[in-house]
Structure formats: C-alpha cells, structure tokens
Protein backbone atom coordinates (compact mmCIF):
# COMPACT_ATOMS: atom_id res chain seq x y z
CA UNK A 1 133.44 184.86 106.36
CA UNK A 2 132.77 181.82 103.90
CA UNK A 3 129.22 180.37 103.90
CA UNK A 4 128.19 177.82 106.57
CA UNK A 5 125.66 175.64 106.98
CA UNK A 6 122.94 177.70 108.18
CA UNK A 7 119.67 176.37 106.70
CA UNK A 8 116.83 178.93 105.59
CA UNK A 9 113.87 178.18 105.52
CA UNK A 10 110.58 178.67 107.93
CA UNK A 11 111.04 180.21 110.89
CA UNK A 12 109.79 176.70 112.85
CA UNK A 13 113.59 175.27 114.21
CA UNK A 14 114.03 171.99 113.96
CA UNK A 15 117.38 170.29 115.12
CA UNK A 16 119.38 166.91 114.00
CA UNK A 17 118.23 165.23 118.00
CA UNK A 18 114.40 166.26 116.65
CA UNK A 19 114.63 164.51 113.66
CA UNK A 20 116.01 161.51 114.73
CA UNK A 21 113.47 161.46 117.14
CA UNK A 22 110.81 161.57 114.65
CA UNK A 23 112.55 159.02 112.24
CA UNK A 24 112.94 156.50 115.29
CA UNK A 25 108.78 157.59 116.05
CA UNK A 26 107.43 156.94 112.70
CA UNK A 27 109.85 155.76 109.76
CA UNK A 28 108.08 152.51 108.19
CA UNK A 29 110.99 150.38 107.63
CA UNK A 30 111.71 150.47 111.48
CA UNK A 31 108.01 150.03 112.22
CA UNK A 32 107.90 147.45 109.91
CA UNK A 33 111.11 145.53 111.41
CA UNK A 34 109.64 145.95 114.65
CA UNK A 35 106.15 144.13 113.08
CA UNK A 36 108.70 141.64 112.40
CA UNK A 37 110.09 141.07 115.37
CA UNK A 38 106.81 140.80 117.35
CA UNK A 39 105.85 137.77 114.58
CA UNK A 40 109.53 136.16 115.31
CA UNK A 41 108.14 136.56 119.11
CA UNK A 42 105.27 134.28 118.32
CA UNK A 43 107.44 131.31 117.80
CA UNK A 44 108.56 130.88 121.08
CA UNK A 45 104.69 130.14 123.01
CA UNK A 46 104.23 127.77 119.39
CA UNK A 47 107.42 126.24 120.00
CA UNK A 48 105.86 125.73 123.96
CA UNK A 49 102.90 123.65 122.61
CA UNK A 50 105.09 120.84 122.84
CA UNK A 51 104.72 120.59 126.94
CA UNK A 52 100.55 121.36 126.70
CA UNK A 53 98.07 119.16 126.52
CA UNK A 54 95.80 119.38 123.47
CA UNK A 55 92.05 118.68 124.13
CA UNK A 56 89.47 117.49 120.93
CA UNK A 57 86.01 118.38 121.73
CA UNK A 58 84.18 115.88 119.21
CA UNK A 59 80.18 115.56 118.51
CA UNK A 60 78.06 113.94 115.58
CA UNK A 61 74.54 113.52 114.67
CA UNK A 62 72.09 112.76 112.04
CA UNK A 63 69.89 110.07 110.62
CA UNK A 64 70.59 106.14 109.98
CA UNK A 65 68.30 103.93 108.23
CA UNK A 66 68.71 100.25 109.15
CA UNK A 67 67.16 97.79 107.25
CA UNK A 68 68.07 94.03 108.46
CA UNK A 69 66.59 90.96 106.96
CA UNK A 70 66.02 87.71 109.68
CA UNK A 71 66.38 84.15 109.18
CA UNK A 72 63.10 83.84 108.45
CA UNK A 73 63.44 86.35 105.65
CA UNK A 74 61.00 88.88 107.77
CA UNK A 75 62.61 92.55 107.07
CA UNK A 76 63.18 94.70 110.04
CA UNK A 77 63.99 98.34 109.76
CA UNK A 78 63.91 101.44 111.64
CA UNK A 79 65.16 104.50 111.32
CA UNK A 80 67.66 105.70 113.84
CA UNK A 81 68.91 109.42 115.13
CA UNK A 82 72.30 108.44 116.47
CA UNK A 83 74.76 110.69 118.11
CA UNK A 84 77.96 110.95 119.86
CA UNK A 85 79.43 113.49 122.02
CA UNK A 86 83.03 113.41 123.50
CA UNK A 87 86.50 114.87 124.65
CA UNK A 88 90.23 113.51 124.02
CA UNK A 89 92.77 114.92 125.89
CA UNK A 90 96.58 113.85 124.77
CA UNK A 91 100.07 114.92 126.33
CA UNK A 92 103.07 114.35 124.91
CA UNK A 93 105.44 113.00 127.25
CA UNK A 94 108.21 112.59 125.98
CA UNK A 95 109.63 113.25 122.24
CA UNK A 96 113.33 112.99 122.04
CA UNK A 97 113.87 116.34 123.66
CA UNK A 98 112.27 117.96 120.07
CA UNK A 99 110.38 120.48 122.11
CA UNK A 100 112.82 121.31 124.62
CA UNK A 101 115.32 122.21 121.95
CA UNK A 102 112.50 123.53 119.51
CA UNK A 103 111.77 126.31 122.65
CA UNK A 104 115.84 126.89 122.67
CA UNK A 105 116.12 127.40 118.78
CA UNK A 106 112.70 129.84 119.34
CA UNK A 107 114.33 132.12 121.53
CA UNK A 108 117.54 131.78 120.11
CA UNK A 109 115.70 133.30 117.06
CA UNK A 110 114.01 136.01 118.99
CA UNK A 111 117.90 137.34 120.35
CA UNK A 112 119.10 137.23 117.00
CA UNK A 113 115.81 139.18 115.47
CA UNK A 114 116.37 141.51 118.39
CA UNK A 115 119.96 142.79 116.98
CA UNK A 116 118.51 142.63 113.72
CA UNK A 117 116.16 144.85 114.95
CA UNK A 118 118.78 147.37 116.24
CA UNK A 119 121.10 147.41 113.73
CA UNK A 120 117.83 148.41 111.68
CA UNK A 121 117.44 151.48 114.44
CA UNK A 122 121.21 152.10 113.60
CA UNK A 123 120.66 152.43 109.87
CA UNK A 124 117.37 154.55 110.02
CA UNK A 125 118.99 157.54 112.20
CA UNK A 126 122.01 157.25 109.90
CA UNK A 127 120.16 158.01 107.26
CA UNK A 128 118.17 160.56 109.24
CA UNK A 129 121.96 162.21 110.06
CA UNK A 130 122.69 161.86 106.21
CA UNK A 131 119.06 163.43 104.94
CA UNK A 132 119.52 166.07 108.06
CA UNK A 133 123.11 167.50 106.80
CA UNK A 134 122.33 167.04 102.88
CA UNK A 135 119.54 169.25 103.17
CA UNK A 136 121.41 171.46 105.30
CA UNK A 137 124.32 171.33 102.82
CA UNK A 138 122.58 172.30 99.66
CA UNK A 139 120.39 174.82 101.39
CA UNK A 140 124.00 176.81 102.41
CA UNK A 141 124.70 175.96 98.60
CA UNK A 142 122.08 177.64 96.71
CA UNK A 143 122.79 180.68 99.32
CA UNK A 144 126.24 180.47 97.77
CA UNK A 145 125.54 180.21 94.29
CA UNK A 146 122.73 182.60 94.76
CA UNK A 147 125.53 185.16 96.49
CA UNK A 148 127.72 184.32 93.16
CA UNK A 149 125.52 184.83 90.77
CA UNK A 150 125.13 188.53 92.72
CA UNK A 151 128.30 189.20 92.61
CA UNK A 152 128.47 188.17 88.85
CA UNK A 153 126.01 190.27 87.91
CA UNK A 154 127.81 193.14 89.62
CA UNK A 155 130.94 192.48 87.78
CA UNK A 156 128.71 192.45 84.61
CA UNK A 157 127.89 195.57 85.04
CA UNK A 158 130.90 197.19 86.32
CA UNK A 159 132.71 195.80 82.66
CA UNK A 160 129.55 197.32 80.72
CA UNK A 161 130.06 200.59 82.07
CA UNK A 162 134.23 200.25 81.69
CA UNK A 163 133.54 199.47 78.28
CA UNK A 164 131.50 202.17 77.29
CA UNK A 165 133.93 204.24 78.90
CA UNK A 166 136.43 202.45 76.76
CA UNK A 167 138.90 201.06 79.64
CA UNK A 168 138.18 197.14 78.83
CA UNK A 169 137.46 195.51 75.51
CA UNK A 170 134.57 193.58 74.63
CA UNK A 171 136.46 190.11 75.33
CA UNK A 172 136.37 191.21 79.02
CA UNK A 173 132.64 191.79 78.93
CA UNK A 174 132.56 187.98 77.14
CA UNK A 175 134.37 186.58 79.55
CA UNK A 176 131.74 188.69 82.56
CA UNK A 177 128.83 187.33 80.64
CA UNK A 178 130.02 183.35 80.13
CA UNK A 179 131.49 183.47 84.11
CA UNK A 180 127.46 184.52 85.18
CA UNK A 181 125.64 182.03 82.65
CA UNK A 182 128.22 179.67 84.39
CA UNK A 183 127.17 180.57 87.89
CA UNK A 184 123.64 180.66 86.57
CA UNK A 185 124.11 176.74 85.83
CA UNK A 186 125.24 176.35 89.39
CA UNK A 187 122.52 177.98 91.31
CA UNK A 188 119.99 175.86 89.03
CA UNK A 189 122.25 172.79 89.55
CA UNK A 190 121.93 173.47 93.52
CA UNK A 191 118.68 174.25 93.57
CA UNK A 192 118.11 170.49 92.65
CA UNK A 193 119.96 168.85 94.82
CA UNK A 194 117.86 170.67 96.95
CA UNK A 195 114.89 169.86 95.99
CA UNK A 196 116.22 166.34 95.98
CA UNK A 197 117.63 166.16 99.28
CA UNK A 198 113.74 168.15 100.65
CA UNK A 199 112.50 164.92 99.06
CA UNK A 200 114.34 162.24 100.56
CA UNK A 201 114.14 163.99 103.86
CA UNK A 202 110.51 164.07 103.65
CA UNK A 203 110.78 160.03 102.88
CA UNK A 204 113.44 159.17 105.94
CA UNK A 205 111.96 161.43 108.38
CA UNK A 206 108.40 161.76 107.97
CA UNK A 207 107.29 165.67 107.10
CA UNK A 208 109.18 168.61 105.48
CA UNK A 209 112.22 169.95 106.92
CA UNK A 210 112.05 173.45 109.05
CA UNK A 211 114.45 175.96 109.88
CA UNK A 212 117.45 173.17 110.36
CA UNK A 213 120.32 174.25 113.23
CA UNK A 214 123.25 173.38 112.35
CA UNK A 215 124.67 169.93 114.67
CA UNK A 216 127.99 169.28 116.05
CA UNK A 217 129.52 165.55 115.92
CA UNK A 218 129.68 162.86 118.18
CA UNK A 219 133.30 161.57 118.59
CA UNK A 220 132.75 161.79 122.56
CA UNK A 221 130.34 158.48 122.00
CA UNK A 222 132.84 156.23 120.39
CA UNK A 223 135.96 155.16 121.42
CA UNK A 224 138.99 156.90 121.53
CA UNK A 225 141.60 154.67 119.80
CA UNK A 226 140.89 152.75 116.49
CA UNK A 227 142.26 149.39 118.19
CA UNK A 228 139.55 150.16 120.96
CA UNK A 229 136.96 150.85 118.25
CA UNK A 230 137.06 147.71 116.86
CA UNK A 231 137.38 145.99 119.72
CA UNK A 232 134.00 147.34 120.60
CA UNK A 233 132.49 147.00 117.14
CA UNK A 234 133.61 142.66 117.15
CA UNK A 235 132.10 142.40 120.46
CA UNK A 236 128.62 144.74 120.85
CA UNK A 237 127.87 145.31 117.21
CA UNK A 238 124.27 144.11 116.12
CA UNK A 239 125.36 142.76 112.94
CA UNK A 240 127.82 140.35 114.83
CA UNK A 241 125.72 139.76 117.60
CA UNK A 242 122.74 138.77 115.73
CA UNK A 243 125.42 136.23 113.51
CA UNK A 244 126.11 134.62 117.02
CA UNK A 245 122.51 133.86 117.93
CA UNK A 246 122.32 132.58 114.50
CA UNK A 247 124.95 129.88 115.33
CA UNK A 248 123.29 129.50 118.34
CA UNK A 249 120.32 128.64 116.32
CA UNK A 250 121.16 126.18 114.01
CA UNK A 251 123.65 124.49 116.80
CA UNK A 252 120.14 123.73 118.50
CA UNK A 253 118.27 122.65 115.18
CA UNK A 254 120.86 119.97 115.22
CA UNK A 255 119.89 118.43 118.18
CA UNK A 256 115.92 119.41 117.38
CA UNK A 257 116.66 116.99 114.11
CA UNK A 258 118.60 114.32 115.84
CA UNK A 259 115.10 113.81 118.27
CA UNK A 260 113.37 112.07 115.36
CA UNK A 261 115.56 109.40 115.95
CA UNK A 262 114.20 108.92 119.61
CA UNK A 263 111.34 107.30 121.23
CA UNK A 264 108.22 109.49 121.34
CA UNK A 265 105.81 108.39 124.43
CA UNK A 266 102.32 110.18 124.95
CA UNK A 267 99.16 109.43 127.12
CA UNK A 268 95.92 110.21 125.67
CA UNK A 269 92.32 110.12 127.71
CA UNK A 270 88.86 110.13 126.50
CA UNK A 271 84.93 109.82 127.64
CA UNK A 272 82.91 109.84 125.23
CA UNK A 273 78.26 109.08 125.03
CA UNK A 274 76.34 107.88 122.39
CA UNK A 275 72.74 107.29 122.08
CA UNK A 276 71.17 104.40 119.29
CA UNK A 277 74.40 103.15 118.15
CA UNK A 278 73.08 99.68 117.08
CA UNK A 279 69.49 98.78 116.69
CA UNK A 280 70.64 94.85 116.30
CA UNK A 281 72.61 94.52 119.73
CA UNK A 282 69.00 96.45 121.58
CA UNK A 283 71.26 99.09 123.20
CA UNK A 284 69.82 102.68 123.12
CA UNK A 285 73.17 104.31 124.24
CA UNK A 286 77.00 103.52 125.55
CA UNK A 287 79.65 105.22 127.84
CA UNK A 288 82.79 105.19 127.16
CA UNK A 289 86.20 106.62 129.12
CA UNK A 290 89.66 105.16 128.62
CA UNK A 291 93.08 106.14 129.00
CA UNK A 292 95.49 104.95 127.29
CA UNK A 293 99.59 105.11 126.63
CA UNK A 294 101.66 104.77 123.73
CA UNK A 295 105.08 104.56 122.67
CA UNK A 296 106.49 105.20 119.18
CA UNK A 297 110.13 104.08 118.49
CA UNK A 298 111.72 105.03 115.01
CA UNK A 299 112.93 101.63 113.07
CA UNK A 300 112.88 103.69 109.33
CA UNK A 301 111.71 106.22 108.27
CA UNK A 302 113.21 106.27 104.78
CA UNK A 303 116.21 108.39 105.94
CA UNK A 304 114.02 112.19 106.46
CA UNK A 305 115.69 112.33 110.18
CA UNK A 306 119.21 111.11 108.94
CA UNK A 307 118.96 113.61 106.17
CA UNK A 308 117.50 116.49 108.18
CA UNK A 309 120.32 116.03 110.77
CA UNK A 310 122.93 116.17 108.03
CA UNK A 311 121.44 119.24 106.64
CA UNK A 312 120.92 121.26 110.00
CA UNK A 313 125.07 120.10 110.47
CA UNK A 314 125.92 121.66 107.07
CA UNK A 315 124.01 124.97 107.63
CA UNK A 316 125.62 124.93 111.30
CA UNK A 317 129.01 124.81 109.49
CA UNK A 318 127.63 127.94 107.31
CA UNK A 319 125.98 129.76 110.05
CA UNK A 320 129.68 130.02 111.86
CA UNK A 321 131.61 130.77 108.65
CA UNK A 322 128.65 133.82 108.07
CA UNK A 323 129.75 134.60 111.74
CA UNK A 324 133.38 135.23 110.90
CA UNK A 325 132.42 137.09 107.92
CA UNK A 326 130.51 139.36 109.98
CA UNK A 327 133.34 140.22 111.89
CA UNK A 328 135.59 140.74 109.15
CA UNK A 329 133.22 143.22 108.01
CA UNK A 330 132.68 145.01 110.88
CA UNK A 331 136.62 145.63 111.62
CA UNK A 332 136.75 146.76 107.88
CA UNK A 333 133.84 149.16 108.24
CA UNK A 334 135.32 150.37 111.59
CA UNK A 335 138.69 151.00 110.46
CA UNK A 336 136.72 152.81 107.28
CA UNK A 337 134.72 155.05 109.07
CA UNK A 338 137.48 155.67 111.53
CA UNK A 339 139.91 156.87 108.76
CA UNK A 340 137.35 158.83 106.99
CA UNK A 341 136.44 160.21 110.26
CA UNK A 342 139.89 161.43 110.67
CA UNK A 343 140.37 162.78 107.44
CA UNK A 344 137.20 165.19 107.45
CA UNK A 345 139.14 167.07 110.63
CA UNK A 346 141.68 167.65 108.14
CA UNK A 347 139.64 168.53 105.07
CA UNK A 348 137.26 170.41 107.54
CA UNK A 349 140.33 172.79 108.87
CA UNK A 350 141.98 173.14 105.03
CA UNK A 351 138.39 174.20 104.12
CA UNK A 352 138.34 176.97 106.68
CA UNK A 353 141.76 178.51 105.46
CA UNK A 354 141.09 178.05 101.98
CA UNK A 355 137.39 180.54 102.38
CA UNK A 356 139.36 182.88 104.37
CA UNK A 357 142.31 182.87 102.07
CA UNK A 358 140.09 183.03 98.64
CA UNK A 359 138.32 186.04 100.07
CA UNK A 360 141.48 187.68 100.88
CA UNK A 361 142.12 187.46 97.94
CA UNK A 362 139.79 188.50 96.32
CA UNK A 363 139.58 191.51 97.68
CA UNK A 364 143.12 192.15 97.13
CA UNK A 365 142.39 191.55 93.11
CA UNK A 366 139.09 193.62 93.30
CA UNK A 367 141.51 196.40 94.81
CA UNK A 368 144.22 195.73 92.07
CA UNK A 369 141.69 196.02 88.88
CA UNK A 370 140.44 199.48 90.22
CA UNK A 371 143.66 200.51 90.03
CA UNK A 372 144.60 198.78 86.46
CA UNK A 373 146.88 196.19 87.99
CA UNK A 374 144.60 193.29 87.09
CA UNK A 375 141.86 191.92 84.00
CA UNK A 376 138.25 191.59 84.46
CA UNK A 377 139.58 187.72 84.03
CA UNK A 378 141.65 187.76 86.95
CA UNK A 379 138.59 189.46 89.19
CA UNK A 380 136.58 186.26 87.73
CA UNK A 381 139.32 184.08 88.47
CA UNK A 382 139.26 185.20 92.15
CA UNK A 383 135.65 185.04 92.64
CA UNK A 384 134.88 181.92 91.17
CA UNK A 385 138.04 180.55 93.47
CA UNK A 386 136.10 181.80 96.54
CA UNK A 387 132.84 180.54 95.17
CA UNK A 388 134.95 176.80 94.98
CA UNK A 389 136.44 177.14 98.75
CA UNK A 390 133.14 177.95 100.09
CA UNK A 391 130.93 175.12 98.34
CA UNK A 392 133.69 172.44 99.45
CA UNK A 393 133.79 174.30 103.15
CA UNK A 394 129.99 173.63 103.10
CA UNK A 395 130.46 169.78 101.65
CA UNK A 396 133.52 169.28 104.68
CA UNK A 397 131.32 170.42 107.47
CA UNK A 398 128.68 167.68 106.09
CA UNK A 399 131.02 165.40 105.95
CA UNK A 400 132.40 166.10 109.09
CA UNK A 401 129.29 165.64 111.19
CA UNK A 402 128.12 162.34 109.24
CA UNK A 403 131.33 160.93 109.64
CA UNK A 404 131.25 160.91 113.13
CA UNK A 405 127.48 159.20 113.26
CA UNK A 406 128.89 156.84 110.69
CA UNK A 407 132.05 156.07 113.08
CA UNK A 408 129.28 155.58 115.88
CA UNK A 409 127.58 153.16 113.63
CA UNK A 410 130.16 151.12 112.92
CA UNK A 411 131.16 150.84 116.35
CA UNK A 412 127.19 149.26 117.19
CA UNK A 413 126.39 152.70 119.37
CA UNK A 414 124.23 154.77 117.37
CA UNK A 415 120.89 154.65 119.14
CA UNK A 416 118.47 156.26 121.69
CA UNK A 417 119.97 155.58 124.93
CA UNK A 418 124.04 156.52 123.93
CA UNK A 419 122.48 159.66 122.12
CA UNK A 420 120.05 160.73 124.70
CA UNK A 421 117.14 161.38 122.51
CA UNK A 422 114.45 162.54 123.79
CA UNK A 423 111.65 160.07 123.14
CA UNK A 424 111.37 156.33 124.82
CA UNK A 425 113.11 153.61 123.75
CA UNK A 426 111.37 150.44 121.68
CA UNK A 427 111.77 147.56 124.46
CA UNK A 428 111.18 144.42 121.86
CA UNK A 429 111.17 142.37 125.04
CA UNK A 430 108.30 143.90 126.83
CA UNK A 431 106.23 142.36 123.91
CA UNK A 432 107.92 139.17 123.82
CA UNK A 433 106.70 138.88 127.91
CA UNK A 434 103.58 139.53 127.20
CA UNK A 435 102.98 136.57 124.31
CA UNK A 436 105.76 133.98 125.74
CA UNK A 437 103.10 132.05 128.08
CA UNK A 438 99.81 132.93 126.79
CA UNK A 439 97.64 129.95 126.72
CA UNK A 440 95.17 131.52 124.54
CA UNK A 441 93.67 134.53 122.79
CA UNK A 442 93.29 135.82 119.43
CA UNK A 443 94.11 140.04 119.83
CA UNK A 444 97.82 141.19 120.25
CA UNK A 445 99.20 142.89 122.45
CA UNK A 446 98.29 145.98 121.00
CA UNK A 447 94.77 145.47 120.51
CA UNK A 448 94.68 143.83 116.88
C-alpha cells in the first residue's frame, strides 16, 4: 500500500480539532484583533458623553498686592490672599441630533469590527488546517523518500554484485548510482520542507507539533449545492457582513455632519465662593450661583459643515460600491473553493489507483529482471514511478482535507461553534456590555 499521511514523530497525539483549539487559545494576530475590537468597543460609552452632564470642579489661590493711590495722593496698600472655590455643571440639550447619530455610527462600528473580528477567527484556523496537513504531508514525504532511497540502495547493490558476476554492464550500475544520488536529493529536499512546515506550525499554532492523526474533511458543514453555497457565502459571510455595517456607518456620519448645521442649546449651572476679592469695594468675600441657558445657531462657519457633509456623502457612495465588491468576491472565492474542492475527490481517487497500480508494477518488473526480461533501467523506471504516485497520493490527501476547510471558509462557517471545538467561544459582546454604560473608571474589564 502507497504511503499515507501518517505523521511520526513523539509518541504525544495531537489531532487537527486540538490544534485549532490552541490556535483559536493563543495565536497573536487573533488576540491582537480581539485587543482591537475591545478599543472599537470604547467608542460607543465616548460617543454617549453627548447625553451626560460634565461637571468642572474649579479652585485658585495665592497672593495679591494692591497698592492704590487716593485723591489726596495718600498710598494705600495691602497685601491680599484671595481665593475662589467652585463647580459648573453643563448639559447639552440639544445639538442637532450629533450625539444621537454619533452613538448610531459607534455601534454601527462595533457590528462591523465584530465580523472583522470573525473573519479574522476564519483565517487563523485556516491556516492552522493548512500548517496541520503540510506538516503532516512532508512528514509522510521524507518517509517516502527515505523508503526510496532504501530501495535504491538495494538495487545498487543487487547491480554491483550482477556486475561482478558479469550479467549487467557498468552503464547499468551508472544508471543505479545517478537514480540513488537522485533520490538522495529528494529525501534532503523533503526533509526541508519539513523543517519548514515544523516552523510555521510552531508560528500559527503556538508549540511544536506531536504525533499528528491524520483528519478527515468537512463537506457535511457546508452546503450541498454550489448555487446554495453562495447563496450562503453573499448573505452570512463576515467579509460581506462587516461591508454592510460599514454602509451603515457612513449612512449615519451623514446625518452626524449635517447636525452642524442645527441649533445647539445647553444649560449650564454654577456656585461658586471667594474670599478678599477687592480690597477697594471693603468686601472680604462673595457668593455666587447662577444658571444659565444658551442657544447657538450656525449663520457661517466658513463652509467646514457644508464640506464635511459632502465628504461623508462621497465616502457613503464608496462605502456601498466596497459593499458590492465584497460580494463579488465572495461568489468568486466560493465558486473557487467549490471547484477545487471537487476536483481534489477526483485527483484524491486517481492518486489511489495510480500507488496501487505503480506498485503492481513494479513488482511485475522486479519479477521480469530476475528472469532477464527487463534492464536495471526499467527496474529504476518502475520504482521511481511508484516513488512519483505515492508523493502526489500524499500531496492529494492534503489537498483534499484543506480544500474542504477552505470551501467552509468561503462559505463564512469555519469557526468554533459549526466545528464543535472543544474550547469556549470569544463572545466580543460580553465585553462591549460591560464598557457600554460605564460612567467611570480607569481598569478594563480585565483588570488592566
């Protein structure tokens, strides 16, 4: 039977579900787009500000030296400690609907950061799939190389020993000994990739792969039918969703710019005590308290609003056209990963026949040059074609199980909860709860 994808390596197991586990745990670009997303949370309570009061707590002291000079040109001076202590309080009521809208375009921006967020999820266990199977792929391709290179060496020997007895010539020993510096070139070749593919494992998942076990794929997670595919994919991917919020957004920053055009009214109230404010008038200290409203109305203001309003239209216009091009992209990368979906079945099953046909026949041609029927070339021939079959039998069952994650991808579906993996899911919104209406507090959520 033709090599599979049966990884070697220390005896701890470790299967594709646990290593997407630990990628979704620990990889830093998700934990840093999930850093992200708890800033982008933020600008919804700064976006609230709008409907709080703001108090000034205000106080001043020091020294004044007064020096005042009478009709009777008789100086008077003293030297004073003055201070003041008071509180404004102001509340805007009123501002054109700016902070209304300002809250909408907030959370608008949260939605969209969310599927930003996801589609980031999406990517990392992709490429934990895609590190998962190319480690597994080149580990069952040094086994193959290294199972050549055997078998090479075997051949070698069998032509050294033919050619003493003087049944071959010394071309067929040439040919034995360029066929194993050949397969020589291979194992070293594979044993890079290897240690390339150890690497970037180490970098997508977070620690040195184990004793891999080999995966199956998913097709049972996406749809059935390519129409129905990307159906799905136009409607629930991230990608697209997140292009709709954007809309969303700048539809709202529209109206957030046109408020500048409208009348802003506010009350503000304030007490305030001083002691020695003026020496002249004989007062030793004042009261004060007052309320008081105003109301701003926008004559000119050198065209900022009319040009703001203008430029949240044009990016409005942009934000939609981005939308569409989303789409467009996720029907094309649906249809893409569909097809090539499809087409590893096929390469998968030709794969299969091909191994078990090589090794027929080599066996058959092994039989043959016993007998004198067949060259030392024709042996090489034969076992270099069954050395081919397997390493693209190894490459088709890589292929075939990434496909099917990439298929899932495409559709929006490749995460935690359509998987079932076995660690809990990152709720952004639990998060944004706990900062929407806090008042106050420096310390996150989390403690920082």
């Amino acid at each position: 039977m033709g090599a599979t994808l049966l990884g070697a390596g220390p005896l701890r197991a470790e299967t594709l579900a646990d290593a997407m586990v630990k990628a979704y745990q620990s990889n830093p670009q998700l934990n840093a787009d999930r850093a992200r997303q708890r800033g982008t949370d933020e600008n919804v309570p700064q976006a609230l500000v709008g409907y709080r009061p703001q108090v000034v707590a205000s106080l001043s002291a020091g020294l004044q030296a007064v020096r005042n000079t009478l009709p009777d040109n008789t100086i008077q001076g003293a030297t004073l400690r003055p201070w003041t202590i008071g509180v404004t309080v102001s509340q805007v009521l009123f501002n054109g609907f700016k902070t209304a809208n300002s809250v909408r375009v907030a959370e608008f921006q949260v939605l969209s950061g969310r599927e930003a967020l996801r589609n980031t999820g999406q990517g990392v266990l992709l490429d934990a799939v895609t590190a998962y199977m190319n480690v597994m792929a080149n580990q069952a391709l040094v086994e193959a190389q290294r199972t050549n290179v055997s078998v090479l060496r075997e051949i070698q020997a069998t032509t050294k020993k033919r050619l003493d007895a003087g049944d071959v010539t010394p071309t067929d020993t040439a040919q034995a000994e360029a066929r194993l510096s050949r397969g020589l070139a291979d194992l070293n070749a594979s044993e890079v990739a290897l240690a390339i593919s150890r690497a970037t494992y180490v970098q997508v998942i977070g620690e040195p792969p184990g004793q891999l076990v080999a995966p199956t794929p998913v097709d049972r997670f996406s749809p059935s039918t390519m129409p129905a595919s990307i159906e799905t994919a136009t409607h629930d991917h991230p990608a697209v969703l997140g292009a709709g919020y954007d809309v969303d957004t700048a539809q709202t920053t529209i109206k957030a710019a046109e408020g500048s055009l409208l009348p802003t009214v506010g009350v503000q109230a304030s007490a305030s005590r001083s002691k020695e404010s003026d020496s002249t008038l004989g007062t030793f200290g004042t009261d004060q308290a007052s309320i008081l409203g105003q109301i701003n109305v926008p004559i000119y203001d050198g065209g900022t609003a009319a040009s703001q309003t203008r430029q949240a239209k044009e990016l409005a216009s942009q934000s939609r056209l981005v939308l569409e091009q989303v789409r467009n992209q996720s029907r094309t990368a649906v249809v893409s990963a569909w097809v090539s979906n499809e087409g590893t079945k096929v390469a998968l099953t030709a794969a299969e026949s091909e191994v078990k046909a090589a090794d027929v026949a080599l066996q058959g041609v092994r039989r043959e040059a016993a007998g004198g029927q067949r060259t030392t070339i024709d042996v090489l021939n034969a076992q270099q074609d069954l050395t081919n079959a397997r390493s693209r039998q190894i490459a088709a069952q890589r292929d075939r199980v990434i496909a099917s994650y990439t298929l899932l991808s495409a559709v929006g579906r490749l995460d935690v909860r359509t998987l079932n993996l076995n660690t809990p899911d990152y709720l952004p919104e639990v998060h944004y709860h706990q900062v929407r209406d806090a008042w106050h507090g420096l310390r996150t959520p989390s403690g920082q």
